[in-house]
PDB file of N, CA and C in Angstrom:
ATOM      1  N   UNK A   1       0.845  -1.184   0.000  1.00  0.00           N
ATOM      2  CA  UNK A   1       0.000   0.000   0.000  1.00  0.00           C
ATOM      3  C   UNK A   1       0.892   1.251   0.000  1.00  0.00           C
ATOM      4  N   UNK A   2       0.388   2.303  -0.908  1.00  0.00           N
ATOM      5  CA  UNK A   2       1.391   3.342  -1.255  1.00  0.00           C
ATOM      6  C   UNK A   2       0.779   4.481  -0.082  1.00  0.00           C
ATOM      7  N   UNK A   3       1.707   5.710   0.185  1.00  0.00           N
ATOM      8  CA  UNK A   3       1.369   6.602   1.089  1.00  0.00           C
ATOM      9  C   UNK A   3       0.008   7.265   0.737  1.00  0.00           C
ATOM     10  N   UNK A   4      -0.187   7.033  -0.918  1.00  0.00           N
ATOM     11  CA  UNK A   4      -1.228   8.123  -0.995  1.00  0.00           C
ATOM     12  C   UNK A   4      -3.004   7.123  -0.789  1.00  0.00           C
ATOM     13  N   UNK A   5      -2.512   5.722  -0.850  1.00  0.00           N
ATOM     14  CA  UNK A   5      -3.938   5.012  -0.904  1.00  0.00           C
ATOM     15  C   UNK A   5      -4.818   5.729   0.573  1.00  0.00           C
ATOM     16  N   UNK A   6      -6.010   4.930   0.646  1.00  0.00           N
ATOM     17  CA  UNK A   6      -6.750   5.271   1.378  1.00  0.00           C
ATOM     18  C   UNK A   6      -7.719   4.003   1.425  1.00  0.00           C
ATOM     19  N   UNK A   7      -8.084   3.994   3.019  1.00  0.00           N
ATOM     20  CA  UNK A   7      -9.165   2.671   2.782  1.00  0.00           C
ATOM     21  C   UNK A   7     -10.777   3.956   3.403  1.00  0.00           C
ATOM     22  N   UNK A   8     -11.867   3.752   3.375  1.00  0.00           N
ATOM     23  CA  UNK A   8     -13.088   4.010   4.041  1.00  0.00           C
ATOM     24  C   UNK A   8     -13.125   3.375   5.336  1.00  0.00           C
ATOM     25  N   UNK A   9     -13.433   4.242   6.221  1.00  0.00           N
ATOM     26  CA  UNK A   9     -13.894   3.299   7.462  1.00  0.00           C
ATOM     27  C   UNK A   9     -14.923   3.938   7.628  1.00  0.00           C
ATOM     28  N   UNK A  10     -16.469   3.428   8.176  1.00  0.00           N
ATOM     29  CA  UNK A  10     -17.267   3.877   8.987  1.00  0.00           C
ATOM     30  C   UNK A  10     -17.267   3.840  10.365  1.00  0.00           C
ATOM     31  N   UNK A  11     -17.546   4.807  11.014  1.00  0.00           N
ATOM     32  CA  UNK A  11     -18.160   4.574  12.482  1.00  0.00           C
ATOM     33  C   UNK A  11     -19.348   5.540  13.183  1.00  0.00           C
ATOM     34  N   UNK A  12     -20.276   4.819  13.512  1.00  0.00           N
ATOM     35  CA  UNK A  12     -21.366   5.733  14.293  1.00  0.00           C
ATOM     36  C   UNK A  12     -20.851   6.193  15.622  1.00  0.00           C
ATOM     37  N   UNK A  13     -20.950   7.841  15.010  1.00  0.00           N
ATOM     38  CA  UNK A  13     -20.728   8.705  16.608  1.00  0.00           C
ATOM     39  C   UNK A  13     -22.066   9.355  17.197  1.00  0.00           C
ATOM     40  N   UNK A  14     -22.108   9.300  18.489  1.00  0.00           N
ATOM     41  CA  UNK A  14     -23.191  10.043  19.080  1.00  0.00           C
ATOM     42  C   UNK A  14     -23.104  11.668  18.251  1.00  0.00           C
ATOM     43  N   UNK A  15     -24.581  11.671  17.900  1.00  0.00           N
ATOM     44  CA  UNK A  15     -24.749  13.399  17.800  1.00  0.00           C
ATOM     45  C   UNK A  15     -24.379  14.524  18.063  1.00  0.00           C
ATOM     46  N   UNK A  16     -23.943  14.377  19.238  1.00  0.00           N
ATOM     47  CA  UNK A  16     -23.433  15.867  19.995  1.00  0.00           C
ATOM     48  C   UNK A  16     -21.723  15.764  19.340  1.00  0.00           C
ATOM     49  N   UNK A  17     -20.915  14.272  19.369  1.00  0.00           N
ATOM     50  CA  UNK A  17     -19.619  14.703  18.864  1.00  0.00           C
ATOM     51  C   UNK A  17     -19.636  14.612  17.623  1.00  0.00           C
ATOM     52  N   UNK A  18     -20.582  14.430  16.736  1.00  0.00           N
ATOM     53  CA  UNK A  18     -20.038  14.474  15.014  1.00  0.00           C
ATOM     54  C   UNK A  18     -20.406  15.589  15.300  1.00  0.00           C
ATOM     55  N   UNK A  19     -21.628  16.928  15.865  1.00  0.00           N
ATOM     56  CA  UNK A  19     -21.657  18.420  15.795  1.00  0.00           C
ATOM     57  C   UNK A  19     -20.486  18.923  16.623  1.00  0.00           C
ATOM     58  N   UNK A  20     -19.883  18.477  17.181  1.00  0.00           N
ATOM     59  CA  UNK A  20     -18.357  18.958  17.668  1.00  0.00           C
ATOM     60  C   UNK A  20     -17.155  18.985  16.495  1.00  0.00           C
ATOM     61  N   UNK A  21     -17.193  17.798  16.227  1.00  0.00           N
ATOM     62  CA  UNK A  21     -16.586  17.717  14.711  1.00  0.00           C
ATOM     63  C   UNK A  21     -17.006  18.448  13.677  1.00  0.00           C
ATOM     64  N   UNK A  22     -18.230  18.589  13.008  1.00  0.00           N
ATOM     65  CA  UNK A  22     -18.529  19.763  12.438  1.00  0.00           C
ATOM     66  C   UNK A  22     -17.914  20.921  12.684  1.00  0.00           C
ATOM     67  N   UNK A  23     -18.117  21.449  13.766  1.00  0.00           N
ATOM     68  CA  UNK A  23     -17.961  22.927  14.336  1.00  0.00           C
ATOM     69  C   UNK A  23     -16.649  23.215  14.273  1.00  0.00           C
ATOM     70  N   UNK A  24     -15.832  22.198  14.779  1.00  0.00           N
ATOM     71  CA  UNK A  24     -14.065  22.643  15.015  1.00  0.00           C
ATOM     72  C   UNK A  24     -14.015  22.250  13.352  1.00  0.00           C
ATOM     73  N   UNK A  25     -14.381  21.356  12.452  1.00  0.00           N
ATOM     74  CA  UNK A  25     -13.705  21.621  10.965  1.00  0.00           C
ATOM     75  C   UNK A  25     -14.451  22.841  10.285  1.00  0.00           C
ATOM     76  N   UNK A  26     -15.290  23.481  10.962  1.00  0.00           N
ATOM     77  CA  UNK A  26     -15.705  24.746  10.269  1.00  0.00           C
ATOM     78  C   UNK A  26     -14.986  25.750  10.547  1.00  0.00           C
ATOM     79  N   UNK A  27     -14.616  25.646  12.144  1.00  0.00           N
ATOM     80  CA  UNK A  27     -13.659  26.917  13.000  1.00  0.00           C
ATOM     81  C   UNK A  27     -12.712  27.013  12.064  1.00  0.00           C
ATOM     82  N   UNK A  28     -11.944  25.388  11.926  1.00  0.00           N
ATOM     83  CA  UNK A  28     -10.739  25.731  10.967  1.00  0.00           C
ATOM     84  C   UNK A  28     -10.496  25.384  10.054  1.00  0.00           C
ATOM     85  N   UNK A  29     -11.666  25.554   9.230  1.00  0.00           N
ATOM     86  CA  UNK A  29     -11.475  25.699   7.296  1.00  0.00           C
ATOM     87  C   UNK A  29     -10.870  24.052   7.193  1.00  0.00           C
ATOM     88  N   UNK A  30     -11.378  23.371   7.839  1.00  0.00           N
ATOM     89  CA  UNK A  30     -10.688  22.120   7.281  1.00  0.00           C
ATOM     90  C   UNK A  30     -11.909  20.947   7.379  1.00  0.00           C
ATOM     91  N   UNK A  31     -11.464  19.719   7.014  1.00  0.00           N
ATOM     92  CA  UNK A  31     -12.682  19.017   6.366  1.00  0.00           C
ATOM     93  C   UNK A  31     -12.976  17.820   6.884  1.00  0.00           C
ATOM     94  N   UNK A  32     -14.107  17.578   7.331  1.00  0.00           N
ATOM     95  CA  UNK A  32     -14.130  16.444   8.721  1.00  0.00           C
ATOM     96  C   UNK A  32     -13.417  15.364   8.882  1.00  0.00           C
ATOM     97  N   UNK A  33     -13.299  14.812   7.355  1.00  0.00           N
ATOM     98  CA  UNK A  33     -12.033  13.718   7.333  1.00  0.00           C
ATOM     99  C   UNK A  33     -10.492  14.186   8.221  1.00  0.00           C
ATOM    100  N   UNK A  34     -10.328  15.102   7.608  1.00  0.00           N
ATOM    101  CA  UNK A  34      -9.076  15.829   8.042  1.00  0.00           C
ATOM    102  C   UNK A  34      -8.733  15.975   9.618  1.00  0.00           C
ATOM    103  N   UNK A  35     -10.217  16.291  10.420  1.00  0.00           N
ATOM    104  CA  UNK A  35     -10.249  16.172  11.806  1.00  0.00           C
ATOM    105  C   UNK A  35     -10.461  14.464  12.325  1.00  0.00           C
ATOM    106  N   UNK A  36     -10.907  14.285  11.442  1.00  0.00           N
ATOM    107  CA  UNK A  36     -10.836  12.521  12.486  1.00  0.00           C
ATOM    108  C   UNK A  36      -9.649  12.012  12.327  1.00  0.00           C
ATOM    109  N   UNK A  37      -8.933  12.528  10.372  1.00  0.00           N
ATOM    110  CA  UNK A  37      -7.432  11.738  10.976  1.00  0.00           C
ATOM    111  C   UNK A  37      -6.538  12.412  11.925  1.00  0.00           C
ATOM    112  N   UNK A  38      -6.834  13.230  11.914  1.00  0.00           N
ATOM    113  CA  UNK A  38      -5.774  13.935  13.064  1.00  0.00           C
ATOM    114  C   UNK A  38      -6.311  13.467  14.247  1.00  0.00           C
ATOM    115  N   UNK A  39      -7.292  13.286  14.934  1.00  0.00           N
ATOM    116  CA  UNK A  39      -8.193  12.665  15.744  1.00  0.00           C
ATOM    117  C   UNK A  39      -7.325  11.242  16.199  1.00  0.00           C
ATOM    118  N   UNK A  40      -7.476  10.946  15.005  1.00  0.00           N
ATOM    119  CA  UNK A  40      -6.947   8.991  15.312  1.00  0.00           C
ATOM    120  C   UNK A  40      -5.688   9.031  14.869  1.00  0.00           C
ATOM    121  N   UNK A  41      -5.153   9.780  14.494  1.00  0.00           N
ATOM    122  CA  UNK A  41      -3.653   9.534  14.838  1.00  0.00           C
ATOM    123  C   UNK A  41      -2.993   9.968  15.725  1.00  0.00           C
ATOM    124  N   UNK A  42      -3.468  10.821  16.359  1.00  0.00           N
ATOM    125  CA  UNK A  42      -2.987  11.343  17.677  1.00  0.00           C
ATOM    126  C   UNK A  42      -3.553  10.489  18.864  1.00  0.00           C
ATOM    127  N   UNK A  43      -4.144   9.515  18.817  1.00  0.00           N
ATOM    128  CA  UNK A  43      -4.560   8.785  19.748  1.00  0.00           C
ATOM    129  C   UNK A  43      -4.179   7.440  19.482  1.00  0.00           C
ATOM    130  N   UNK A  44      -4.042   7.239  18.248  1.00  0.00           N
ATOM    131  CA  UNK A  44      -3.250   5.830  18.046  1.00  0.00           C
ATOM    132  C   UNK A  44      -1.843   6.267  18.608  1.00  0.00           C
ATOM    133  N   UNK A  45      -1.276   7.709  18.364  1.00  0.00           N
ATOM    134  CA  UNK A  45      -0.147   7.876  18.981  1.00  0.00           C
ATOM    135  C   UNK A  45       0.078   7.364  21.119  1.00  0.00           C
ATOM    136  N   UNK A  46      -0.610   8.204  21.324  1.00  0.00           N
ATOM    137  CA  UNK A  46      -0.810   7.808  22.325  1.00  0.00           C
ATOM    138  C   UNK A  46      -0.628   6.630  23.244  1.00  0.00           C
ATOM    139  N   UNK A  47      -2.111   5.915  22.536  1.00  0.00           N
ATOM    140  CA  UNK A  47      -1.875   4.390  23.014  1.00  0.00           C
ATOM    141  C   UNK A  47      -0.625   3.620  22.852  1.00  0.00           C
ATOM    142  N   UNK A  48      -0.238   3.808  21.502  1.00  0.00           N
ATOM    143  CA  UNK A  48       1.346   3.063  21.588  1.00  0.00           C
ATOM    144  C   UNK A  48       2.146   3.286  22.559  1.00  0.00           C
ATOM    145  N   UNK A  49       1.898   4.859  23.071  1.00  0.00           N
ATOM    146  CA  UNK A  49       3.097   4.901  23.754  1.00  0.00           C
ATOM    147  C   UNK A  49       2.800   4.767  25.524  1.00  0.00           C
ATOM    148  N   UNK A  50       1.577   4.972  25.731  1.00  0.00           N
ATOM    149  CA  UNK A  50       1.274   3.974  27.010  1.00  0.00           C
ATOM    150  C   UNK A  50       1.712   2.753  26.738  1.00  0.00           C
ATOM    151  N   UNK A  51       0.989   1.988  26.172  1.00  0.00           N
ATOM    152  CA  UNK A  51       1.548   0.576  25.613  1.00  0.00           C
ATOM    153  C   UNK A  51       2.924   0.475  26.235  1.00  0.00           C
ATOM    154  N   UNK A  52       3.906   1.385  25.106  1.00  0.00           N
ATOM    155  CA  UNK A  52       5.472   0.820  25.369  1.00  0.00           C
ATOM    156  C   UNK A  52       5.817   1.615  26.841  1.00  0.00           C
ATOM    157  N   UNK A  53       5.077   2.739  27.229  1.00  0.00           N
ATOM    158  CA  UNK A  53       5.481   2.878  28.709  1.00  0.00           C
ATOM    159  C   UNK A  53       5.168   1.764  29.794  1.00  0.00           C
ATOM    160  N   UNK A  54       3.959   0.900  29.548  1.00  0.00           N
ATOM    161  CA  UNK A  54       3.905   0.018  30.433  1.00  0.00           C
ATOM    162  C   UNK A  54       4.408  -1.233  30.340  1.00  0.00           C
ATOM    163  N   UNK A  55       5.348  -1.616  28.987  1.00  0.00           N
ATOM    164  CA  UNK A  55       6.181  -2.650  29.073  1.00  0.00           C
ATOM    165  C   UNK A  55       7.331  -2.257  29.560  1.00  0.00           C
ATOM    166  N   UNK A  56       8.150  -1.124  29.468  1.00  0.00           N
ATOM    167  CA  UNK A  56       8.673  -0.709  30.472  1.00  0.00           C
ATOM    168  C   UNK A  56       9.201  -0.828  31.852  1.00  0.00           C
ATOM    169  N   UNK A  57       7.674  -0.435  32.726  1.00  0.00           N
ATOM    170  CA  UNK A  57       7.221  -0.225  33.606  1.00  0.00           C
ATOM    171  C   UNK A  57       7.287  -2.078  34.232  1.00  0.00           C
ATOM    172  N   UNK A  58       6.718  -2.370  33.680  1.00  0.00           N
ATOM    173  CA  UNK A  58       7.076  -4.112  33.426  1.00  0.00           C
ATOM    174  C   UNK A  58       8.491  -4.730  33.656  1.00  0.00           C
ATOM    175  N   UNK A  59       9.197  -4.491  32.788  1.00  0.00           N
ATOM    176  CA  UNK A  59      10.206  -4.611  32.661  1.00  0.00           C
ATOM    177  C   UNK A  59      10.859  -4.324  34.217  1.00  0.00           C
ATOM    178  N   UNK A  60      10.982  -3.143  34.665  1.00  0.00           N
ATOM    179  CA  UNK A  60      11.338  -2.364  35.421  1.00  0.00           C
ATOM    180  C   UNK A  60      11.452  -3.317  36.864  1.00  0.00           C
ATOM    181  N   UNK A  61      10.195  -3.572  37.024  1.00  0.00           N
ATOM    182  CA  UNK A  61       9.446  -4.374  37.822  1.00  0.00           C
ATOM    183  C   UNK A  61      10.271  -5.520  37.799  1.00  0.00           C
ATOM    184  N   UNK A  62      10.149  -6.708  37.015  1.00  0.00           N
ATOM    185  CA  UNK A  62      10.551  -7.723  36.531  1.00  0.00           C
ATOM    186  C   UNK A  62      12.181  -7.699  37.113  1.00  0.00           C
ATOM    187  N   UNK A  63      12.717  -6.400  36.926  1.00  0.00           N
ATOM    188  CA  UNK A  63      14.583  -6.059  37.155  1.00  0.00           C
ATOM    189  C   UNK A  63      14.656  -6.255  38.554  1.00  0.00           C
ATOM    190  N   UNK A  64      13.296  -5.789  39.574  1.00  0.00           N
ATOM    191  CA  UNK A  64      13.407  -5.355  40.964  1.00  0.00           C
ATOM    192  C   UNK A  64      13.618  -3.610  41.118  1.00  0.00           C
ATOM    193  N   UNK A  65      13.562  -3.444  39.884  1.00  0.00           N
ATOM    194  CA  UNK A  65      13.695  -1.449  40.214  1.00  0.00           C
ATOM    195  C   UNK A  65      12.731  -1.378  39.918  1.00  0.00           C
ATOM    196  N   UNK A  66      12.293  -1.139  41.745  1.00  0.00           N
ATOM    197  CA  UNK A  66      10.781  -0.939  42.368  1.00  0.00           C
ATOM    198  C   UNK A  66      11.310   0.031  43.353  1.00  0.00           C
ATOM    199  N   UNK A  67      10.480   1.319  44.219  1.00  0.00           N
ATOM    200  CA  UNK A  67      10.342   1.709  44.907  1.00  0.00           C
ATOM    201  C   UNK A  67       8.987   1.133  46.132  1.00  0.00           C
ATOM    202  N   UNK A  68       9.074   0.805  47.097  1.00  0.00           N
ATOM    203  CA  UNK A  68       8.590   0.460  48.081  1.00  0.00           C
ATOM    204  C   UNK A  68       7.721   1.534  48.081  1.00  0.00           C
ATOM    205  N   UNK A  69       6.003   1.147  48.551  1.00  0.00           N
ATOM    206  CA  UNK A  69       4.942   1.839  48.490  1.00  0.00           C
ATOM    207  C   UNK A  69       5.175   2.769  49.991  1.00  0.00           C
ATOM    208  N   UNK A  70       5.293   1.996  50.904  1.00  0.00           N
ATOM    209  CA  UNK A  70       5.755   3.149  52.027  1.00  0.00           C
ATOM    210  C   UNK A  70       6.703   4.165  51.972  1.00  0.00           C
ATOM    211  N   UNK A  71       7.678   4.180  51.229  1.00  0.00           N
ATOM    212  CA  UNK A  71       8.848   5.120  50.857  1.00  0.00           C
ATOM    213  C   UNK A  71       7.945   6.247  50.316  1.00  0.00           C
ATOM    214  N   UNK A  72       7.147   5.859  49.097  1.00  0.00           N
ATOM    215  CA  UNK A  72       6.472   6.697  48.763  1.00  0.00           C
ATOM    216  C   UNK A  72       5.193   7.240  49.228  1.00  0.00           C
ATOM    217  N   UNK A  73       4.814   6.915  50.135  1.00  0.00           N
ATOM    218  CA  UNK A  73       3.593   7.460  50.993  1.00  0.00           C
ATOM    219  C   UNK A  73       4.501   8.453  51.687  1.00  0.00           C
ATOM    220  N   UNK A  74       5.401   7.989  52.006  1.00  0.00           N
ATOM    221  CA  UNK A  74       6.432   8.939  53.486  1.00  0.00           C
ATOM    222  C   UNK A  74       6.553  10.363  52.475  1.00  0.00           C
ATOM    223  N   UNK A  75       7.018   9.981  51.456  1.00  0.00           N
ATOM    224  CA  UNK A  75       7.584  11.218  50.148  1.00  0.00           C
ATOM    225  C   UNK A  75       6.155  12.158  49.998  1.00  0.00           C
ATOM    226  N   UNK A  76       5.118  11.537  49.734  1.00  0.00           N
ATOM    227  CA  UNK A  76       4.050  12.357  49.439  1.00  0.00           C
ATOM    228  C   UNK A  76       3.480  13.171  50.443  1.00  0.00           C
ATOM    229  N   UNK A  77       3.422  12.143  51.526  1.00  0.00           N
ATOM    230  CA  UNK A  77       2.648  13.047  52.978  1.00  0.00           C
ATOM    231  C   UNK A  77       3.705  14.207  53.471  1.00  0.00           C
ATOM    232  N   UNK A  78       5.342  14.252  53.039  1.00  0.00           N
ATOM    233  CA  UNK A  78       5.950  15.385  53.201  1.00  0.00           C
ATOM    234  C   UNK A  78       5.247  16.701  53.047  1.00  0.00           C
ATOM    235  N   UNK A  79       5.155  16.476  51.251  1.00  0.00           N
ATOM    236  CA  UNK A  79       5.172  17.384  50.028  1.00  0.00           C
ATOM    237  C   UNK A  79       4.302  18.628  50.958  1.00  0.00           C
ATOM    238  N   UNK A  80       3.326  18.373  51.916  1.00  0.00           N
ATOM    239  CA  UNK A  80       2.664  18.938  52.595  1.00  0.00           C
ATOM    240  C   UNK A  80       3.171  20.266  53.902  1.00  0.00           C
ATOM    241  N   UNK A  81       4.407  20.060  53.716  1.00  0.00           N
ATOM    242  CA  UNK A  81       5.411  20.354  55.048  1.00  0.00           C
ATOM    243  C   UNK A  81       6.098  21.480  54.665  1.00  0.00           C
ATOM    244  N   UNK A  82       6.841  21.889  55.879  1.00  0.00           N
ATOM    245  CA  UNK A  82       7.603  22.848  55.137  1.00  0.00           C
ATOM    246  C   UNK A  82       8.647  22.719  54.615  1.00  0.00           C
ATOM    247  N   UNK A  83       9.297  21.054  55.038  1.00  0.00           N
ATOM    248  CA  UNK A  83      10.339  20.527  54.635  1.00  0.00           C
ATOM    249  C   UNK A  83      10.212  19.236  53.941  1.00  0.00           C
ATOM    250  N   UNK A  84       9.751  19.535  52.920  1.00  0.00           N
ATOM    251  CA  UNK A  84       9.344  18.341  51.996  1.00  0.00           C
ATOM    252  C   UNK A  84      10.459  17.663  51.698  1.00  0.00           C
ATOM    253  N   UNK A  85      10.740  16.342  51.578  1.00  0.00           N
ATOM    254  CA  UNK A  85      11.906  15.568  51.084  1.00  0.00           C
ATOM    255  C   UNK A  85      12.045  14.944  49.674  1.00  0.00           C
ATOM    256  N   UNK A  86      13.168  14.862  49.348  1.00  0.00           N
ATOM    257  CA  UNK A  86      13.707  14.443  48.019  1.00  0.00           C
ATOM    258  C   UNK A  86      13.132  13.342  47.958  1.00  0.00           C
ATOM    259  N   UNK A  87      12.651  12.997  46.251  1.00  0.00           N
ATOM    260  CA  UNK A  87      11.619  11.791  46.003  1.00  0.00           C
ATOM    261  C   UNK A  87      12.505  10.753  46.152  1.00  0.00           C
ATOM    262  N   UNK A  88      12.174   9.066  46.934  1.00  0.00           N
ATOM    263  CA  UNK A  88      12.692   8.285  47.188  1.00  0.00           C
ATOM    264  C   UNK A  88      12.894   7.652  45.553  1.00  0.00           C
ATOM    265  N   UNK A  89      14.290   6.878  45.788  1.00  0.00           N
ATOM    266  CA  UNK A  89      15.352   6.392  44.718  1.00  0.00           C
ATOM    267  C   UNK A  89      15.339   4.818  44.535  1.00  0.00           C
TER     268      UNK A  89
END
């Protein structure tokens, strides 16, 4: 598939957001297609990168580079103080 193909997709949106969509591709001279792909590619962006943040995060885990939940309760209930402490390591 070349950059310029294109496939159709349908999807039924509630009323109130295809007139949201309307309105912002009228605000800005651009054309509803144009707002949903920007729409879904910025959110397919997204998800990927939760995705790869939580294999990560996984990972991380998996190594033992974990911070202890009490370390971080102690760190947060500082933040409150006048002498808040450096986030635990």
């Amino acid at each position: 598939m070349t950059k310029d193909e294109t496939r159709l997709l349908t999807a039924h949106l509630p009323i109130p957001l295809a007139d949201r969509v309307d309105q912002l591709a009228d605000h800005l001279g651009r054309s509803r297609d144009w707002i949903v792909k920007q729409a879904l590619s910025a959110w397919i962006a997204q998800e990927e990168e939760r995705n790869r943040l939580m294999h990560e995060a996984l990972a991380d885990v998996d190594a033992g580079r974990v911070i202890e939940h009490q370390a971080v309760q102690i760190w947060a209930n500082s933040l409150n103080t006048d002498r808040p402490l450096s986030a635990p390591r």
